[in-house]
Protein backbone atom coordinates (compact mmCIF):
# COMPACT_ATOMS: atom_id res chain seq x y z
CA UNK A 1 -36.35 -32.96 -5.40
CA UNK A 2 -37.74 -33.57 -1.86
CA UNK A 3 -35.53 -35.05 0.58
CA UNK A 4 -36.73 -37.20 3.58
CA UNK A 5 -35.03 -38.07 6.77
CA UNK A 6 -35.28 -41.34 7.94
CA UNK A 7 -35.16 -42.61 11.67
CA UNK A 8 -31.92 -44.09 13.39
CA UNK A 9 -33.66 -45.31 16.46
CA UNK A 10 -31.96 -44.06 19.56
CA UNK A 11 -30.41 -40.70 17.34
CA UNK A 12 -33.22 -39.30 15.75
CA UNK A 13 -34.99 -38.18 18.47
CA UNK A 14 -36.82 -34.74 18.66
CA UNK A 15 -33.62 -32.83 19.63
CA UNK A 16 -32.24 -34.13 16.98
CA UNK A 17 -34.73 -33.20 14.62
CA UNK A 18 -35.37 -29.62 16.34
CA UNK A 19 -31.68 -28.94 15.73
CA UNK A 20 -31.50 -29.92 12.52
CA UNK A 21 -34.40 -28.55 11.15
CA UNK A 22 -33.11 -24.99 12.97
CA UNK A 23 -29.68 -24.70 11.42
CA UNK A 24 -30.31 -26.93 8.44
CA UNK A 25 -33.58 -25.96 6.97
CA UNK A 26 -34.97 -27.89 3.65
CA UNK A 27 -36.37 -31.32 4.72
CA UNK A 28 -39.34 -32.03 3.40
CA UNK A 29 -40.15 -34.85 5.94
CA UNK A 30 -38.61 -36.16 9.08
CA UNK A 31 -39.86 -39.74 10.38
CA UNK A 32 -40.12 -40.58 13.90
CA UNK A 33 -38.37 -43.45 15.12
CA UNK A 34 -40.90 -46.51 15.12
CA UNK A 35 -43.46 -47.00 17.82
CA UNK A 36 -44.54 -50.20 18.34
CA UNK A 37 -48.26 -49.79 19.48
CA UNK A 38 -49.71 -51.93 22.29
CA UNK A 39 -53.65 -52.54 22.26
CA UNK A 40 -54.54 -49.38 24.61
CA UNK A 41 -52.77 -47.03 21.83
CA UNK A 42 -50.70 -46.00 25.07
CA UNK A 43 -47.41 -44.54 24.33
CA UNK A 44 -44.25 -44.87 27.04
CA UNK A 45 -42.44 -41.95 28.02
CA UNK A 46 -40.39 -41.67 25.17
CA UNK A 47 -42.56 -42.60 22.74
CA UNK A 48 -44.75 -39.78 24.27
CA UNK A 49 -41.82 -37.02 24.23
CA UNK A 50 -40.85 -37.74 21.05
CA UNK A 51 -44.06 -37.35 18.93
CA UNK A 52 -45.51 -34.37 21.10
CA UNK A 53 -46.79 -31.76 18.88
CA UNK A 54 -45.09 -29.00 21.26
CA UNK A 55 -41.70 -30.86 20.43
CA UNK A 56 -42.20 -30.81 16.98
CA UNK A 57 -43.72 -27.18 15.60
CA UNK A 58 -42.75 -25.91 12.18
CA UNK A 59 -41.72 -29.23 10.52
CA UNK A 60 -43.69 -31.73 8.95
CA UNK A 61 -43.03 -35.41 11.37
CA UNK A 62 -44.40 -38.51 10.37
CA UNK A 63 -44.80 -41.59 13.54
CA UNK A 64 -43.57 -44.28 11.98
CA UNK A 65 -45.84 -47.66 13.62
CA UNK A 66 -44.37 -51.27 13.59
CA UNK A 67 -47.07 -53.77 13.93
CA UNK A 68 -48.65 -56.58 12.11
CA UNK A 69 -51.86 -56.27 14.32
CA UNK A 70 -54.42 -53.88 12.17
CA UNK A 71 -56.22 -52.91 15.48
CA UNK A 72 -53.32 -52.08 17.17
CA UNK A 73 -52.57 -49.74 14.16
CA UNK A 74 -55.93 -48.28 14.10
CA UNK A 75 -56.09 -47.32 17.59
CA UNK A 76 -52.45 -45.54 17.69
CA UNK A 77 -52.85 -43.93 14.23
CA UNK A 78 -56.24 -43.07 15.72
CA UNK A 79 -54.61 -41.05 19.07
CA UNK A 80 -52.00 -39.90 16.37
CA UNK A 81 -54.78 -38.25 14.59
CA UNK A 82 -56.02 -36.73 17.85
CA UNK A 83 -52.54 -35.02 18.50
CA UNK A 84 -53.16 -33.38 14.63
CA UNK A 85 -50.99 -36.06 13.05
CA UNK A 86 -52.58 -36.47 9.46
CA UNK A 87 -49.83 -38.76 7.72
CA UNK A 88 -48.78 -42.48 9.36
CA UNK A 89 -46.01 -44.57 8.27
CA UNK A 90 -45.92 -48.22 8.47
CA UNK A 91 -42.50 -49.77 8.85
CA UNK A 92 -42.04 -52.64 6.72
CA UNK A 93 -38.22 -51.90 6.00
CA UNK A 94 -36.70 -52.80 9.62
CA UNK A 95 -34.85 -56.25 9.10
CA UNK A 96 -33.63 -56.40 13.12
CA UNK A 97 -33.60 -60.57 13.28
CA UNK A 98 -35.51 -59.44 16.65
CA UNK A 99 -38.05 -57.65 14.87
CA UNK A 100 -38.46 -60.06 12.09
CA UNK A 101 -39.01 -63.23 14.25
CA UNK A 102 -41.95 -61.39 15.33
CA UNK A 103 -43.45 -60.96 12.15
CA UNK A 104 -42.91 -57.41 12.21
CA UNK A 105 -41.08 -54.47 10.02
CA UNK A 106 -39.63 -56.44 7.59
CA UNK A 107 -40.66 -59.79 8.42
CA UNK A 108 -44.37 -58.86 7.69
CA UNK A 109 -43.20 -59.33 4.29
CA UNK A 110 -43.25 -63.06 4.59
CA UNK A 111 -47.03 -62.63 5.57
CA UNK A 112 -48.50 -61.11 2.61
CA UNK A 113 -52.06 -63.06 2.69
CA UNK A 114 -51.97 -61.15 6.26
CA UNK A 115 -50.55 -58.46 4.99
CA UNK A 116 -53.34 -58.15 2.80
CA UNK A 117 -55.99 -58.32 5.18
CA UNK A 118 -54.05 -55.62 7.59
CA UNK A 119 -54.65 -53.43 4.67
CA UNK A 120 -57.96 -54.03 4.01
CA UNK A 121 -58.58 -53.38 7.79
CA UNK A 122 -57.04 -50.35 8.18
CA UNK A 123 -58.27 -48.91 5.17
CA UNK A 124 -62.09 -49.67 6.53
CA UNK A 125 -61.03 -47.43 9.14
CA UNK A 126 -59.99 -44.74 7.09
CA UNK A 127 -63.59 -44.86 5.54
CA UNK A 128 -65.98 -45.17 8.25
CA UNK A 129 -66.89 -43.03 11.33
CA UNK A 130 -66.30 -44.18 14.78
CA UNK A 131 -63.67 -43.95 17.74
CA UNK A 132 -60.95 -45.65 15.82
CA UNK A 133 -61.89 -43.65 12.15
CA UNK A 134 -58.70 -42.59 11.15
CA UNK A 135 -60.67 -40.92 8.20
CA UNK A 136 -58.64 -37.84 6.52
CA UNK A 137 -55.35 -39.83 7.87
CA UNK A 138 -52.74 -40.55 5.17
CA UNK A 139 -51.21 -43.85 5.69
CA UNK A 140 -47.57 -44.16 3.66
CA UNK A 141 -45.40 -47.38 3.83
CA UNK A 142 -41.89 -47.79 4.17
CA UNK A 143 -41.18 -51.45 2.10
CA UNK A 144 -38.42 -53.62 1.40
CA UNK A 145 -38.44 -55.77 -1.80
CA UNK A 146 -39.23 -59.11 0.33
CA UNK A 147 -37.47 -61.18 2.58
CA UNK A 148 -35.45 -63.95 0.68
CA UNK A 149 -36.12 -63.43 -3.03
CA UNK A 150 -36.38 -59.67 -4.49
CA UNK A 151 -39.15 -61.31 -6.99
CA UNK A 152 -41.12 -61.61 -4.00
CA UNK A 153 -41.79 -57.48 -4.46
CA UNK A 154 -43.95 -58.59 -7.71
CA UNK A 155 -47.08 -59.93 -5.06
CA UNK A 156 -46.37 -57.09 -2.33
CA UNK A 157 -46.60 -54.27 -5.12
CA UNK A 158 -49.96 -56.15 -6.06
CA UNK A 159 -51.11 -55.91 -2.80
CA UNK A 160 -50.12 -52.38 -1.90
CA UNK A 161 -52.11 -51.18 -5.33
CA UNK A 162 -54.92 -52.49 -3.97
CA UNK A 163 -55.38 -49.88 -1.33
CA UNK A 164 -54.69 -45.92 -1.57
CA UNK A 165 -51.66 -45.17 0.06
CA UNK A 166 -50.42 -41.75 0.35
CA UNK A 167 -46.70 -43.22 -0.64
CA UNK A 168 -44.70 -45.66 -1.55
CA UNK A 169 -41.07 -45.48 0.23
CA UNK A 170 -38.87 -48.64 -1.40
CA UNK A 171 -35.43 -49.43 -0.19
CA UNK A 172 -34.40 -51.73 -2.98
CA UNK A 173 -33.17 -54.36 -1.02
CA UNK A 174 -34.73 -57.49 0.86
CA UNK A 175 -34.80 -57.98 4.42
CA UNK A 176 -31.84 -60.67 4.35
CA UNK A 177 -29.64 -58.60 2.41
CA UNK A 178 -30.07 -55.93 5.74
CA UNK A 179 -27.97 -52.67 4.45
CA UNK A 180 -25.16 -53.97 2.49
CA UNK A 181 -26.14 -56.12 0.55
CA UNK A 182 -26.80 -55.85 -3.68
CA UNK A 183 -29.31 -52.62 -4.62
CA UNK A 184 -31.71 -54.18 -7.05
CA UNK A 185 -32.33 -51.35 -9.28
CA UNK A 186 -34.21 -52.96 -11.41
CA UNK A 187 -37.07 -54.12 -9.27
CA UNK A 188 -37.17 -49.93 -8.00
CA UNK A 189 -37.58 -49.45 -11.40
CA UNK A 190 -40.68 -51.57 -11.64
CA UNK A 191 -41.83 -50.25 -8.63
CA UNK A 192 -41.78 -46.21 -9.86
CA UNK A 193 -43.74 -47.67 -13.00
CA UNK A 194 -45.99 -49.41 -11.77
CA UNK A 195 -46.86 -48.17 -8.24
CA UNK A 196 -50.79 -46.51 -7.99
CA UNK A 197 -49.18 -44.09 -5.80
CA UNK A 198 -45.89 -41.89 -5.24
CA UNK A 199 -42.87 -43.68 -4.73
CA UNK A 200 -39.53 -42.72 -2.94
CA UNK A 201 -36.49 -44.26 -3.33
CA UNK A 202 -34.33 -44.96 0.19
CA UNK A 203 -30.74 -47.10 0.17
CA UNK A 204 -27.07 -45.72 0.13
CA UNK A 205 -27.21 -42.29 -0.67
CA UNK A 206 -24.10 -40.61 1.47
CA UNK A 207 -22.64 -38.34 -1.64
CA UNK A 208 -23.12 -36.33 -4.90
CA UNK A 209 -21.81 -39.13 -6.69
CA UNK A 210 -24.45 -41.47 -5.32
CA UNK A 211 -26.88 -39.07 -5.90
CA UNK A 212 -25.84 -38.71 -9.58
CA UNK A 213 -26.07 -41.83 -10.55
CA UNK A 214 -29.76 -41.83 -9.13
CA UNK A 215 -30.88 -39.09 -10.88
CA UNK A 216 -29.18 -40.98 -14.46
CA UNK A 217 -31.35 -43.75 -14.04
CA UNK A 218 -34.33 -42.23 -12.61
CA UNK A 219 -34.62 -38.44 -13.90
CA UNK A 220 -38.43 -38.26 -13.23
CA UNK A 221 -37.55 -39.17 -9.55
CA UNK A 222 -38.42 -36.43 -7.36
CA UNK A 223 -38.46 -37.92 -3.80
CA UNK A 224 -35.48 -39.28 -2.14
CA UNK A 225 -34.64 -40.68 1.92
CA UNK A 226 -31.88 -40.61 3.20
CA UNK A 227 -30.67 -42.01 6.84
CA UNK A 228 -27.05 -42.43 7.76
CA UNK A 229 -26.27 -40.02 4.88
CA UNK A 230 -27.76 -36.93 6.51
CA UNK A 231 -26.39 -38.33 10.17
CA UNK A 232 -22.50 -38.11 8.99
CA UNK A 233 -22.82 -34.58 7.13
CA UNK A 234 -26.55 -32.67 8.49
CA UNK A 235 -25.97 -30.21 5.27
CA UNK A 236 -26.09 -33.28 2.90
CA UNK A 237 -29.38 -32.38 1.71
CA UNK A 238 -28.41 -28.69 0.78
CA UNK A 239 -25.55 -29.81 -0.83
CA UNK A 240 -27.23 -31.76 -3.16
CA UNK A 241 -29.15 -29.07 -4.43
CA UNK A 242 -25.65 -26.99 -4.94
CA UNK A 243 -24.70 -24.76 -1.17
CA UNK A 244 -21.55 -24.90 -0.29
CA UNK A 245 -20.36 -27.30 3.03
CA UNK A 246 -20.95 -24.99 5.89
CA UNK A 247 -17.98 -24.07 7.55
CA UNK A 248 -16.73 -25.57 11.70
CA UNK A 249 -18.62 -22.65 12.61
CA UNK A 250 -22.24 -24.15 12.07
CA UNK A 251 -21.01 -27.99 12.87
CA UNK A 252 -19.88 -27.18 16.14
CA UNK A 253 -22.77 -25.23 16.40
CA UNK A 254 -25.22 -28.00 15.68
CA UNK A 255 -23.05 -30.37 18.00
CA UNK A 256 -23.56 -27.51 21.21
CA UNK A 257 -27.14 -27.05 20.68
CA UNK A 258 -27.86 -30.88 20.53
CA UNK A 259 -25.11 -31.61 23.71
CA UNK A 260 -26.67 -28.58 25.53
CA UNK A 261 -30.09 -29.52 25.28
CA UNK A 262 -29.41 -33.65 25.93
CA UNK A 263 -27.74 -32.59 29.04
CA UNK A 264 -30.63 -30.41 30.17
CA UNK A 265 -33.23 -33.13 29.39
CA UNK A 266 -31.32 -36.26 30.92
CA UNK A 267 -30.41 -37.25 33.78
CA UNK A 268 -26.86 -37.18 34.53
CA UNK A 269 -23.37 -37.54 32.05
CA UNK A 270 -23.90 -40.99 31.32
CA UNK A 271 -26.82 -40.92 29.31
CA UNK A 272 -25.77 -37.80 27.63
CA UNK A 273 -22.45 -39.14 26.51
CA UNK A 274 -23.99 -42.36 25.36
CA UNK A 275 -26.30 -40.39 22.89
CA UNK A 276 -23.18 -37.80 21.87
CA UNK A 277 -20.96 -40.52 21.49
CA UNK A 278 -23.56 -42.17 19.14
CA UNK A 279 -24.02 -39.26 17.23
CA UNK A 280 -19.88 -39.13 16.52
CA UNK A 281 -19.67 -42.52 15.22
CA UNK A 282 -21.32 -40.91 11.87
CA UNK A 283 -20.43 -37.19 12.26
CA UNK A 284 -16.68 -38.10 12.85
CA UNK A 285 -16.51 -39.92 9.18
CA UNK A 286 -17.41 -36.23 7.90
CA UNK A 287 -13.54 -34.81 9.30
CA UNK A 288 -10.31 -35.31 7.86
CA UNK A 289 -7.65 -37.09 10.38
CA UNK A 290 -10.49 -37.27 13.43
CA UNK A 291 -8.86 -40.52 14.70
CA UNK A 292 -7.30 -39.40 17.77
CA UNK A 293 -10.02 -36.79 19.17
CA UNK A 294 -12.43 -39.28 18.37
CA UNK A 295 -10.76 -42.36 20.36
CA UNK A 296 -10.99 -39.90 23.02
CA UNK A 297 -14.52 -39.21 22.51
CA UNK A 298 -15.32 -42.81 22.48
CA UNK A 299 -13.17 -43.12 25.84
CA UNK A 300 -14.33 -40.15 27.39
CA UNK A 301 -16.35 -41.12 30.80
CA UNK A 302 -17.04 -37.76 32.20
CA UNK A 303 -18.42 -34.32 30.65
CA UNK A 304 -15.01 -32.28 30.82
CA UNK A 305 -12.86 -34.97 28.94
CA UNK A 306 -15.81 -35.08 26.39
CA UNK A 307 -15.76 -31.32 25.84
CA UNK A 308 -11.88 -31.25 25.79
CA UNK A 309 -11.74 -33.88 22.89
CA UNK A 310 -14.28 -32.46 20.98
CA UNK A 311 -12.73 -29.17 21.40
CA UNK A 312 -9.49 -30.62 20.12
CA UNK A 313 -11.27 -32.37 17.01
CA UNK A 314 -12.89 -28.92 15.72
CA UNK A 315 -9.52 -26.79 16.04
CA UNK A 316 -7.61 -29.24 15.10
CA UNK A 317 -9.38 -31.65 12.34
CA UNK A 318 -10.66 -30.22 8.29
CA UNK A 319 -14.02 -30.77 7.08
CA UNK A 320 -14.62 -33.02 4.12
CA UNK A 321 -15.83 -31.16 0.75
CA UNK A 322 -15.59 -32.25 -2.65
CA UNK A 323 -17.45 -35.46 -2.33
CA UNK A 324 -20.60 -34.42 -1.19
CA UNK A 325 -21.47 -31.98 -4.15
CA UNK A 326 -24.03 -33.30 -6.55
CA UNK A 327 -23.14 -30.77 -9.31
């Protein structure tokens, strides 16, 4: 089984991904959080730290793009290539209501006659010489089933068949449904059958259980991605190939590394305890009776009263096991 990591935007960042990959080795992809590409293929400052090959050696990233302009795509994937980028990732999952008004992420969905022809332009691309070739570039696509009606997947599947994507990345769910609603397993199913080209399944995996009953219905499956999963316990990927929860030791660890290196990078406590405190409001699920150290996490307004909760949390607060194991 390969697992993926998907992007939290504002989380995910290359410290993030740096760290984990360092102290929790095995991810067979990590996914940038999703650049939306103007017409100059000009990234901002962020954009530009984030996806820098120097901030991203030894681990295989993927940009993600969000864009229903095939231009737009070709010229970013294009600069992507240029940086040695050889896979790109178009976000069609992301059902923000301010993305989808746009006709973007998600709500490209409800374009698929334009949908279409972004395909068939991009794909040109990938064919024919030129500044904006992206030929040798892989381009992968991150899907929901549709907007309103999961039946809607039936045309999109048509239309992604028609072109050779590298992958297929389904989260069975449509973009009204957002990340709680019903998991139409069903319409996955059809997808892994019937797809041209690999398919991996994305959507609610956070323990062994969940993982289980994946691998019951889908025992050829071999590609899995997993977001908020990996963001409340960073091992969860080891563990579901049978290691052991790693002890405080290499939590706190992974918590120092990330703190120390946000503070280095930005400037002053404010933005650092904004990111740390985002980073707790998953990690914290992952410890037994972490109410009180985490209210004052959440409270905390300056570095010391953030270090002293935190310290109180780890000496004070168990790890969760059992539930993560797969076997």
């Amino acid at each position: 089984m390969e697992y993926y990591f998907a992007p939290m935007e504002g989380i995910t960042g290359y410290i993030h991904r740096n760290v984990h990959h360092s102290l929790f080795p095995g991810i067979s992809k990590y996914f940038t959080a999703f650049i939306a590409p103007g017409q100059k293929g000009k990234f901002s400052a962020r954009e530009k730290n984030d996806i820098l090959p120097a901030h991203n050696h030894d681990m295989y990233t993927v940009p993600q793009l969000l864009t229903n302009n095939a231009q737009d795509f070709i010229t970013t994937a294009a600069k992507l290539g240029e940086m040695g980028y050889r896979e790109i990732n178009l976000n069609l999952g992301c059902p923000s209501r301010t993305v989808v008004t746009k006709y973007r992420g998600s709500g490209f969905l409800a374009k698929p006659v334009a949908l279409d022809r972004f395909f068939e332009e991009v794909f040109a691309a990938c064919r024919e010489g030129g500044e904006s070739s992206l030929q040798g570039m892989g381009i992968s696509v991150k899907t929901r089933l549709g907007v309103e009606e999961p039946e809607e997947f039936f045309r999109l599947l048509d239309i992604y068949n028609k072109y050779p994507l590298k992958e297929l990345i389904i989260h069975p769910r449509t973009q009204q449904d957002f990340y709680s609603g019903p998991v139409h397993m069903d319409l996955f199913a059809y997808g892994a059958e019937n797809s041209r080209c690999p398919v991996c399944y994305n959507g609610d995996i956070r323990t062994g259980e969940d993982m289980r009953a994946l691998a019951s219905i889908f025992p050829d499956l071999d590609r899995v991605m997993i977001g908020r999963g990996l963001l409340v316990n960073p091992a969860l990927h080891q563990m579901l190939q049978g290691a052991e929860m790693p002890d405080k030791t290499v939590l706190r660890k992974f918590h120092d590394q990330i703190y120390a290196w946000y503070k280095e990078e930005m400037p002053g406590a404010k933005p650092v305890l904004f990111k740390m405190k985002e980073l707790w409001a998953y990690m914290g699920q992952l410890f037994e009776g972490a109410e009180k150290p985490l209210k004052k996490i959440r409270k905390a307004e300056k570095l010391a009263a953030y270090e002293e909760a935190v310290a109180w949390l780890f000496e004070s607060c168990e790890v969760k096991d059992g539930e993560y194991h797969a076997l």
